[in-house]
C-alpha atoms as a PDB file:
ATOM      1  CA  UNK A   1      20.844 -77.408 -33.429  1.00  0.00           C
ATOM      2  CA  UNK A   2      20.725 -75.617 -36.771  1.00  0.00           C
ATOM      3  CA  UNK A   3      17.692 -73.702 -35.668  1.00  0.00           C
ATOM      4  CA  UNK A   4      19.234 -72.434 -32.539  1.00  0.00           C
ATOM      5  CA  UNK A   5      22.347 -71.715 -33.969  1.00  0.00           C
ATOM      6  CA  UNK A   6      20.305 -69.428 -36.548  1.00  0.00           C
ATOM      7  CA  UNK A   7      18.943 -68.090 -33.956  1.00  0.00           C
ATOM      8  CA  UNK A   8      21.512 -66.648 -32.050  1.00  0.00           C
ATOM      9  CA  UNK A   9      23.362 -65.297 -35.168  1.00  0.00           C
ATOM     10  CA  UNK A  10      19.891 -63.380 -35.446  1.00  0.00           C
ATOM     11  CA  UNK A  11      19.570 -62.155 -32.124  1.00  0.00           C
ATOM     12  CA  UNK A  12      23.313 -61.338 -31.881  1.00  0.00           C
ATOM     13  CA  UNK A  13      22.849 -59.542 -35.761  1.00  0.00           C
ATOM     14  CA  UNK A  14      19.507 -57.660 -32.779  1.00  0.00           C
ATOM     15  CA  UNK A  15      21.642 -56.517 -30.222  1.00  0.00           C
ATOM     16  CA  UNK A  16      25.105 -55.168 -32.877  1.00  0.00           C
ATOM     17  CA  UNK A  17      22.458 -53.048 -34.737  1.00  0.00           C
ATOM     18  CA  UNK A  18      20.983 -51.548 -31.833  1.00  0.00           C
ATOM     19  CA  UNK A  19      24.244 -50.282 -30.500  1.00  0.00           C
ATOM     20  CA  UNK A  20      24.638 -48.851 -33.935  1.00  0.00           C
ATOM     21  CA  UNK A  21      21.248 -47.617 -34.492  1.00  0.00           C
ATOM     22  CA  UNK A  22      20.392 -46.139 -31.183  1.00  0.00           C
ATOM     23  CA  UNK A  23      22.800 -43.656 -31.208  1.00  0.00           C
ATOM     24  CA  UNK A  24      21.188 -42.542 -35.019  1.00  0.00           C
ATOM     25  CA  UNK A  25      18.411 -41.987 -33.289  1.00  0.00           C
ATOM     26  CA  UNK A  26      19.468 -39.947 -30.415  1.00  0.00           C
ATOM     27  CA  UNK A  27      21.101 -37.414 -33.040  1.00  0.00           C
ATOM     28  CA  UNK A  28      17.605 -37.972 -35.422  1.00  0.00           C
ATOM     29  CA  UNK A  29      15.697 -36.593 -31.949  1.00  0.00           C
ATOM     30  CA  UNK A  30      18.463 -34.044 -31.194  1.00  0.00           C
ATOM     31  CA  UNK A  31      17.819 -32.265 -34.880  1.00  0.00           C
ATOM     32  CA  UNK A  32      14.272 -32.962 -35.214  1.00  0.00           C
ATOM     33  CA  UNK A  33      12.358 -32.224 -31.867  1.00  0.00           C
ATOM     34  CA  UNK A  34      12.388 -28.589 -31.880  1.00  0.00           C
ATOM     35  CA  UNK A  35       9.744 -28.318 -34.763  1.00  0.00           C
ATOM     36  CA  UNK A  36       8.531 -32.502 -34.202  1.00  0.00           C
ATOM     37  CA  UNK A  37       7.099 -32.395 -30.626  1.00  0.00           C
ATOM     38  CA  UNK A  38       4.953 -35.344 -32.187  1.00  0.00           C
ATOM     39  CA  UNK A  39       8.648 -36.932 -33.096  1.00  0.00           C
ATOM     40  CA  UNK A  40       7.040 -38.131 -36.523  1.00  0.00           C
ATOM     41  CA  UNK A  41      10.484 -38.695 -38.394  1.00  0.00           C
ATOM     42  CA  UNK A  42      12.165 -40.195 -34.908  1.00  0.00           C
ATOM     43  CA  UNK A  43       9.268 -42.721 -34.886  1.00  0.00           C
ATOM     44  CA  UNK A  44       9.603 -43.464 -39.150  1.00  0.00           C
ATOM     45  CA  UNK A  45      13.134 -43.912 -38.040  1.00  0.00           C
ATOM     46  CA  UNK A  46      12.107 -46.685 -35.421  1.00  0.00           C
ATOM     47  CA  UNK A  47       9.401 -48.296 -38.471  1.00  0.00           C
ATOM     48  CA  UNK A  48      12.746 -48.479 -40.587  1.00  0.00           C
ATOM     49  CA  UNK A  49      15.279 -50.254 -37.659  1.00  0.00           C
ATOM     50  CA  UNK A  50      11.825 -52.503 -36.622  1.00  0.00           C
ATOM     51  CA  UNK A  51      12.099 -53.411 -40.188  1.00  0.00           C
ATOM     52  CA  UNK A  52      15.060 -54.299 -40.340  1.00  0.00           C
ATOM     53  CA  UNK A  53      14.701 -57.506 -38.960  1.00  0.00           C
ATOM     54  CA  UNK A  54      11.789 -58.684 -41.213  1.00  0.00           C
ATOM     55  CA  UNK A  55      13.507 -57.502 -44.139  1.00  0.00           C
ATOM     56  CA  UNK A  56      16.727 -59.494 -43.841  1.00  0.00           C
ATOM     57  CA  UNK A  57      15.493 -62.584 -42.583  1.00  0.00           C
ATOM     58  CA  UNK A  58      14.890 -64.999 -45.469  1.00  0.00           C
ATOM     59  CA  UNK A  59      12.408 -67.253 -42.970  1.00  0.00           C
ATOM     60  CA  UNK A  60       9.612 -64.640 -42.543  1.00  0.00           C
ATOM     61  CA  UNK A  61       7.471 -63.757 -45.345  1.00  0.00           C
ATOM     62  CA  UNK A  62       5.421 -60.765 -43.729  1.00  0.00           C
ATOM     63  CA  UNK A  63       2.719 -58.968 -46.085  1.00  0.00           C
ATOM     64  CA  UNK A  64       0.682 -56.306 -44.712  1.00  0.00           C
ATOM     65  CA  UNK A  65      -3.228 -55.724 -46.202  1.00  0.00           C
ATOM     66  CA  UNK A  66      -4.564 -52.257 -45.696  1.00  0.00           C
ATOM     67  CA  UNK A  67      -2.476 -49.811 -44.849  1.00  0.00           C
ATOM     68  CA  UNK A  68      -4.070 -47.606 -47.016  1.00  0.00           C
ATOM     69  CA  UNK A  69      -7.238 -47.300 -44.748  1.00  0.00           C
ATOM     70  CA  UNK A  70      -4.995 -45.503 -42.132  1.00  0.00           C
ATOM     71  CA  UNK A  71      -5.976 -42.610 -43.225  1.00  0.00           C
ATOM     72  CA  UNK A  72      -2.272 -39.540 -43.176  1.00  0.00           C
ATOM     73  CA  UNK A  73      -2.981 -36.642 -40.450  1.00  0.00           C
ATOM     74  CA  UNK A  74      -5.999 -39.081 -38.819  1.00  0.00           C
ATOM     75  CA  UNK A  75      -6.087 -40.485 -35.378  1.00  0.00           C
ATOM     76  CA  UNK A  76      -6.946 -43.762 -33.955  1.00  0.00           C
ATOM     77  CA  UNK A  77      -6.833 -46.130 -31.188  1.00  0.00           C
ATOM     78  CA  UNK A  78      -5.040 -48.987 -32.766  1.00  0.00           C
ATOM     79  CA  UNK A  79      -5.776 -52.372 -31.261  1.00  0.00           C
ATOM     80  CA  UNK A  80      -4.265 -55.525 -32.537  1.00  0.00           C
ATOM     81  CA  UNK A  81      -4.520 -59.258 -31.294  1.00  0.00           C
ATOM     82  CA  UNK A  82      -0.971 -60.589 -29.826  1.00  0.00           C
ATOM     83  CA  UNK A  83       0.654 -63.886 -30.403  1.00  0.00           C
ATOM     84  CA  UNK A  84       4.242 -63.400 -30.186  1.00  0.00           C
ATOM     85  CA  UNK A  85       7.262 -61.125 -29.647  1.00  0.00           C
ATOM     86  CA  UNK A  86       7.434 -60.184 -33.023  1.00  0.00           C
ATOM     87  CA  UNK A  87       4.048 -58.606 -33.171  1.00  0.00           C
ATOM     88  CA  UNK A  88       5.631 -55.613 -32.312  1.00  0.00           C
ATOM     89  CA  UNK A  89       8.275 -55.844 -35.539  1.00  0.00           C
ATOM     90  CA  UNK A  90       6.006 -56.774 -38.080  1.00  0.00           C
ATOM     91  CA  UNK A  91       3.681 -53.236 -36.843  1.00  0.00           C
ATOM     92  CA  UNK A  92       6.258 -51.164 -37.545  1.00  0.00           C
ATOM     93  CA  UNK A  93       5.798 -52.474 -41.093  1.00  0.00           C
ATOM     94  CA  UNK A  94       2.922 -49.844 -41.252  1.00  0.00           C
ATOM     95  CA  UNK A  95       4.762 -47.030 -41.496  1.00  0.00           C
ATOM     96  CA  UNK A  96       2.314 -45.270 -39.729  1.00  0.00           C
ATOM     97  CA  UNK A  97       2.699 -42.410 -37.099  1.00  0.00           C
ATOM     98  CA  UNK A  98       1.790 -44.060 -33.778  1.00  0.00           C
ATOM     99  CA  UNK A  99       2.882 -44.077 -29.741  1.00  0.00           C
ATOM    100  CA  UNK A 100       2.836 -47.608 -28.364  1.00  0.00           C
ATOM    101  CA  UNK A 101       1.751 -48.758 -25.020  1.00  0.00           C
ATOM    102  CA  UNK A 102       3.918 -50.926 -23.516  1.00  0.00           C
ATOM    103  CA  UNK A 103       4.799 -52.374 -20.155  1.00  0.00           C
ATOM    104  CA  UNK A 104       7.205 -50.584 -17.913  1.00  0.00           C
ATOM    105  CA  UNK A 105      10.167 -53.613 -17.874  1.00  0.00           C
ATOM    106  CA  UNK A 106      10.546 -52.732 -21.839  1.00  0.00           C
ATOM    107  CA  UNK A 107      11.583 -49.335 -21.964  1.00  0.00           C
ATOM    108  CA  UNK A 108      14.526 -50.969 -19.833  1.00  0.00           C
ATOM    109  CA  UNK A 109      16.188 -53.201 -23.071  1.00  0.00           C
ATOM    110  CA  UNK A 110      19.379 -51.316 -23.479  1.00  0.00           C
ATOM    111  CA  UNK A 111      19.778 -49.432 -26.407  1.00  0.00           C
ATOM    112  CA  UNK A 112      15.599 -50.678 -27.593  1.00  0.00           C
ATOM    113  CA  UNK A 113      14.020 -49.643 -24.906  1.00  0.00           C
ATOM    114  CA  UNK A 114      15.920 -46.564 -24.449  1.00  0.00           C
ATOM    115  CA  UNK A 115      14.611 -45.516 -28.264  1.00  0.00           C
ATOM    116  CA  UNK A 116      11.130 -46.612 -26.752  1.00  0.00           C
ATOM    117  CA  UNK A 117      11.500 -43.290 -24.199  1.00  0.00           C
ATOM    118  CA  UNK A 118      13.459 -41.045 -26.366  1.00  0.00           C
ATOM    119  CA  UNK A 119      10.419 -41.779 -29.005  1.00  0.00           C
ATOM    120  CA  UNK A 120       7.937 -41.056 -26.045  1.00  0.00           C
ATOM    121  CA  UNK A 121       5.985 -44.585 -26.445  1.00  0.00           C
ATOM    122  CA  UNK A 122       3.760 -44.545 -22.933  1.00  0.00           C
ATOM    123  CA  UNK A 123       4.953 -47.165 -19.672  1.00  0.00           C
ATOM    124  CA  UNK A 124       2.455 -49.240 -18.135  1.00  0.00           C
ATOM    125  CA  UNK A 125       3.226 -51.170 -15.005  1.00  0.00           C
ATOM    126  CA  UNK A 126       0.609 -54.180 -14.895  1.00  0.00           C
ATOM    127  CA  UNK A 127      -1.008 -54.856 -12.050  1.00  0.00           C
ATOM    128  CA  UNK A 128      -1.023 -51.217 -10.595  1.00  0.00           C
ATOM    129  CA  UNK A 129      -4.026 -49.328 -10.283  1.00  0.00           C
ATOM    130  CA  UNK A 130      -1.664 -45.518 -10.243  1.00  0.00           C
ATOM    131  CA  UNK A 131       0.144 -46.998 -13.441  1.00  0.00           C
ATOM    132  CA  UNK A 132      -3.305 -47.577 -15.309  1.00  0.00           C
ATOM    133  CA  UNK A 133      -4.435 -43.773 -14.552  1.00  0.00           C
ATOM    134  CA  UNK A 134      -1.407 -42.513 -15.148  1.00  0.00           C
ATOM    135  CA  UNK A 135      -0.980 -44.329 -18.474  1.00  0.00           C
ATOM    136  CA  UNK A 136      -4.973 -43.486 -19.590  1.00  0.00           C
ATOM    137  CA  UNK A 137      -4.129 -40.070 -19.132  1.00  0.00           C
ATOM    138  CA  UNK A 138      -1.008 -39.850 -20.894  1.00  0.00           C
ATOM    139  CA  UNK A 139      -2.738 -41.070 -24.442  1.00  0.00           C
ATOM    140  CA  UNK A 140      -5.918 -38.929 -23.805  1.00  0.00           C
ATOM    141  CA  UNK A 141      -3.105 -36.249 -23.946  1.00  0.00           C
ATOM    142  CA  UNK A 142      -1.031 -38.250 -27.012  1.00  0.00           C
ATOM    143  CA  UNK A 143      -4.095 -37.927 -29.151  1.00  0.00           C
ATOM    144  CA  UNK A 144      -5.200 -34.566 -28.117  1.00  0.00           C
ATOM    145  CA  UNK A 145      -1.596 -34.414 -29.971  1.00  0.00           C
ATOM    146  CA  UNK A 146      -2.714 -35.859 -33.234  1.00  0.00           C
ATOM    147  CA  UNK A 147      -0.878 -38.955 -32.440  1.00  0.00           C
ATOM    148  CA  UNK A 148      -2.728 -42.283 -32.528  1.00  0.00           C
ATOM    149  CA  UNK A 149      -2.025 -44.843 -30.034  1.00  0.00           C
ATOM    150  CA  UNK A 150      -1.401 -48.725 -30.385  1.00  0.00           C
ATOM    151  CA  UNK A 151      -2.113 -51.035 -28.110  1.00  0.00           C
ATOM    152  CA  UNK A 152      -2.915 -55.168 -27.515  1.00  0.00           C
ATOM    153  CA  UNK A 153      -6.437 -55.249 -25.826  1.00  0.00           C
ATOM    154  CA  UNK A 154      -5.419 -58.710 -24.450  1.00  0.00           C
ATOM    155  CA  UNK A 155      -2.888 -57.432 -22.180  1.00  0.00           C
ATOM    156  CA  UNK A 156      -0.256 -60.248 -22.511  1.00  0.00           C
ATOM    157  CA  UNK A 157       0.622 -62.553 -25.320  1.00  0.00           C
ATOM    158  CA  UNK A 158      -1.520 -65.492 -26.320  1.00  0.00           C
ATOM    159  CA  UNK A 159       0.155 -68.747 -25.024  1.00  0.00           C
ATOM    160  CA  UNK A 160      -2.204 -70.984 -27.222  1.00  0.00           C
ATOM    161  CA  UNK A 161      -2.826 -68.638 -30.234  1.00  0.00           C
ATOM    162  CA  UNK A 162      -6.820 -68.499 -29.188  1.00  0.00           C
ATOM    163  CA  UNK A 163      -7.088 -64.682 -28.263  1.00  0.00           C
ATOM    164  CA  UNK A 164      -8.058 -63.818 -24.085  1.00  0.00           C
ATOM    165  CA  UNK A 165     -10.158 -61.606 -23.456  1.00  0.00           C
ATOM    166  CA  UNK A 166      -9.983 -58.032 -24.922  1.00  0.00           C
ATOM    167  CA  UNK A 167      -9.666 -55.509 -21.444  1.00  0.00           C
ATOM    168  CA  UNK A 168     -11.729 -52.072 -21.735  1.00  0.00           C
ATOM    169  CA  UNK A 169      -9.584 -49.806 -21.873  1.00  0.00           C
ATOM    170  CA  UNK A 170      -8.538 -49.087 -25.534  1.00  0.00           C
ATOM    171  CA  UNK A 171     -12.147 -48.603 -25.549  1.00  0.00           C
ATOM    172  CA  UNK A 172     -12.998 -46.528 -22.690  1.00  0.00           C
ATOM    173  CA  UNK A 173     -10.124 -44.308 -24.240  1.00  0.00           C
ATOM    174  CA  UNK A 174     -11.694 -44.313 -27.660  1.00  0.00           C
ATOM    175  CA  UNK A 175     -15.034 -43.331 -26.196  1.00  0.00           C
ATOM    176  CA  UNK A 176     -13.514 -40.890 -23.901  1.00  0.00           C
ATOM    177  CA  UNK A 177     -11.837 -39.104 -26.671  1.00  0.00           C
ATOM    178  CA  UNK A 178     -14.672 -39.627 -29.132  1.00  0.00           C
ATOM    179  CA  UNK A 179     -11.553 -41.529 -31.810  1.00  0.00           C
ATOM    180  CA  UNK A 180     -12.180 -44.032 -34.054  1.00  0.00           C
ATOM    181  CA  UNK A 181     -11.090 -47.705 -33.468  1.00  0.00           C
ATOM    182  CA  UNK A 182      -8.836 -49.236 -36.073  1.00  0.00           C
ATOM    183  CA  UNK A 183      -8.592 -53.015 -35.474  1.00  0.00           C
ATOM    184  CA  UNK A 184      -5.733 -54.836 -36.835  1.00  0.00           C
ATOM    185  CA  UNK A 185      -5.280 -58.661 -37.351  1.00  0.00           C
ATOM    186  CA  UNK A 186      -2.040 -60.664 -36.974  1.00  0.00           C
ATOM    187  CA  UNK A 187      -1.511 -63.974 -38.308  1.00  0.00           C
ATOM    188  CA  UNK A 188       1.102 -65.962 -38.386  1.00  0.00           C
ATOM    189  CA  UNK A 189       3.800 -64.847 -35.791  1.00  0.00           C
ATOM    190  CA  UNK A 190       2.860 -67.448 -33.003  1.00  0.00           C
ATOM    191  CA  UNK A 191       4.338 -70.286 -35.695  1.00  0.00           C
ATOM    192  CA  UNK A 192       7.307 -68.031 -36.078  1.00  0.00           C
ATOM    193  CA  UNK A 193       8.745 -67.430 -32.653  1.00  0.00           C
ATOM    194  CA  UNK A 194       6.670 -68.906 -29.825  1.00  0.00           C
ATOM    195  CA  UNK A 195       5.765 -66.891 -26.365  1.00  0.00           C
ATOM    196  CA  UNK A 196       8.613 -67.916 -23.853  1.00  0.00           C
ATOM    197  CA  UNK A 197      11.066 -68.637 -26.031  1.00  0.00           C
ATOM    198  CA  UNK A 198      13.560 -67.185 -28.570  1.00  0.00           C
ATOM    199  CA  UNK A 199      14.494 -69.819 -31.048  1.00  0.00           C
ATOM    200  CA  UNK A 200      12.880 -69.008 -34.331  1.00  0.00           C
ATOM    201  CA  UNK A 201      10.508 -71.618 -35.844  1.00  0.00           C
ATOM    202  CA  UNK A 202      11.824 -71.957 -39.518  1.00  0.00           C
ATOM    203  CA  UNK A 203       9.873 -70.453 -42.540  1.00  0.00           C
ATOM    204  CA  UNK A 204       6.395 -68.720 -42.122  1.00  0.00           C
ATOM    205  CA  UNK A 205       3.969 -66.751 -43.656  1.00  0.00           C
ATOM    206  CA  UNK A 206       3.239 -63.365 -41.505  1.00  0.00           C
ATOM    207  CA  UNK A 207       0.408 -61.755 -42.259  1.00  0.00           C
ATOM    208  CA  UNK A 208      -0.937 -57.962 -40.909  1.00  0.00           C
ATOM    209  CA  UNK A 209      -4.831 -57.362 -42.193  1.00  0.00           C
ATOM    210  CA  UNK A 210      -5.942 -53.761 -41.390  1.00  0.00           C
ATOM    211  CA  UNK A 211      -9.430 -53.579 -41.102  1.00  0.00           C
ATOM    212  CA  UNK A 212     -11.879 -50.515 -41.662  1.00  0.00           C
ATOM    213  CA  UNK A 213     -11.577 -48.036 -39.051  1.00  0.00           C
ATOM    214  CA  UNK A 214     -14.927 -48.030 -36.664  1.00  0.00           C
ATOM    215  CA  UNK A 215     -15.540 -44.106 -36.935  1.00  0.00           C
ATOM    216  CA  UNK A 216     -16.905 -42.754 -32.854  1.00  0.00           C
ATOM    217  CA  UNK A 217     -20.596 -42.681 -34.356  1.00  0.00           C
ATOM    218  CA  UNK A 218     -20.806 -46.630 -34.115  1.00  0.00           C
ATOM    219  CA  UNK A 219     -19.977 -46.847 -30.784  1.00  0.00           C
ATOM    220  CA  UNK A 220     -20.947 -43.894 -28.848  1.00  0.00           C
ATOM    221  CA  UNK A 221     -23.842 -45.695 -27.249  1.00  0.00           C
ATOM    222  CA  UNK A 222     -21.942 -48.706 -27.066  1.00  0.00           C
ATOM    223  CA  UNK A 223     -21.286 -50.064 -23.466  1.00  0.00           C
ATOM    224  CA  UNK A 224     -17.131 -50.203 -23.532  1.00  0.00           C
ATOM    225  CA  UNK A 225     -17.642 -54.366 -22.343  1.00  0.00           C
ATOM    226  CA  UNK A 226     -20.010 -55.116 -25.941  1.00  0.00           C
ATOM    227  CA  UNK A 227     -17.502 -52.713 -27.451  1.00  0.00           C
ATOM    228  CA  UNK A 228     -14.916 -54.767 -26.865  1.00  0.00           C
ATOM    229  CA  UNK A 229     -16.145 -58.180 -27.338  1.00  0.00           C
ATOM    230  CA  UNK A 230     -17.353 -56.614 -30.900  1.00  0.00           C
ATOM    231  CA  UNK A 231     -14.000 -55.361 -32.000  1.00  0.00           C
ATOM    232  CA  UNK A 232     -12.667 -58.987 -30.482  1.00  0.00           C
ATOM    233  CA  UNK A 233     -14.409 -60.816 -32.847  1.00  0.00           C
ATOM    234  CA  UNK A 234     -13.857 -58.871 -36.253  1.00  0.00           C
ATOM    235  CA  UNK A 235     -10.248 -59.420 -35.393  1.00  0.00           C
ATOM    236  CA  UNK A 236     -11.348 -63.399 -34.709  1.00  0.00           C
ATOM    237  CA  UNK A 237     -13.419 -63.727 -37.701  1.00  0.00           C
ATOM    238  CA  UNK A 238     -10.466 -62.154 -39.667  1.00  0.00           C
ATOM    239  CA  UNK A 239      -7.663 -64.123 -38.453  1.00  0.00           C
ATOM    240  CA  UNK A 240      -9.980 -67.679 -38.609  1.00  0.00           C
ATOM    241  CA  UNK A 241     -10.808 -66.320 -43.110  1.00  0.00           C
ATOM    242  CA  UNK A 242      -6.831 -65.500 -43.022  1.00  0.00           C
ATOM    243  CA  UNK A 243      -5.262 -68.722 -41.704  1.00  0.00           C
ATOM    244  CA  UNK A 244      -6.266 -71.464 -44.222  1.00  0.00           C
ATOM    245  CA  UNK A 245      -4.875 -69.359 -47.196  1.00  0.00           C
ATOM    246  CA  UNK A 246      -1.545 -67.887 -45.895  1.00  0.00           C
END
């Protein structure tokens, strides 16, 4: 009872800030775009309202490893294994300039997913083969921008916290556009808040790892199925070192 009542006071504390907060960042996009076609300080903004959350909740003890080896003014492919809806929080905790990828049903959370468009994050609709072009081409063109991109190789969240599969394309895109690959490992947020379900799981230790970037020259040759199973298991072999210790 006590966790569920904590629970909704945080998710009700989710939805009163987002009223208040998206329309901050509707006048942040109104003042900024006309020199920020890359929306840097709208997306900063985002990292800071993400934050939030993490921040003020006493229960989640996030640290993030690394962020120094994102290098400022670089691009990447970001790829990151996915336990939980609070992966996407606990990124923003980079503070790094990125567009997510995300599937099409998001960008329609009032007031969230509205900041999702206005920021210019790229839809996905799973399951359709138009959407997948579509979405490939839109960050070939995002990083032709100078913006990296961020995506979860798995597709959907793990329901068992073993990671699927990693799918090809973050990796036919970073071959494509001849980026580097910058894994990241999470650890920590399945514990926290489950997949299909909302009531947070007490106090936890959240951990982000980045890992070195994997410049184009590594993989070039690569074939984007070995690519993928390599960058797969760095994350594994990161998150299996990080879990007895956090």
């Amino acid at each position: 009872m006590i966790k569920r009542a904590l629970s909704t006071l945080f998710w009700a504390f989710v939805t009163v800030s987002s009223a208040v907060l998206y329309p901050v960042a509707v006048v942040i996009w109104a003042l900024t775009v006309a020199f920020d076609r890359r929306l840097v300080v709208l997306h900063r903004f985002t990292c800071f309202w993400a934050s939030l959350y993490t921040w003020l909740n006493p229960a989640w003890d996030v640290k993030v490893d690394g962020r120094e080896k994102i290098r400022p003014g670089a691009t990447y492919v970001m790829v990151a294994n996915h336990l939980s809806l609070l992966d996407i929080l606990v990124l923003f905790r980079l503070f790094r300039h990125f567009k997510w990828v995300s599937k099409i049903e998001n960008f329609s959370v009032p007031f969230i997913g509205w900041n999702m468009s206005l920021n210019g994050y790229i839809k996905l609709r799973r399951g359709d083969r138009e959407s997948v072009i579509e979405m490939m081409q839109a960050c070939e063109t995002t990083i032709g921008e100078g913006s990296s991109i961020m995506m979860f190789p798995e597709g959907t969240r793990s329901t068992t916290g073993e990671m699927r599969p990693f799918k090809p394309g973050a990796f036919e895109l970073a071959t494509s556009t001849r980026t580097p690959i910058l894994p990241i490992a999470i650890v920590g947020t399945a514990d926290a808040l489950p997949k299909r379900g909302f009531v947070l799981q007490g106090r936890h230790a959240i951990r982000i790892r980045v890992l070195d970037p994997i410049p184009y020259e590594q993989f070039a040759d690569v074939p984007v199925e070995e690519l993928a199973a390599h960058v797969r298991q760095l994350i594994a072999d990161e998150v299996a070192r990080a879990e007895p210790v956090w």
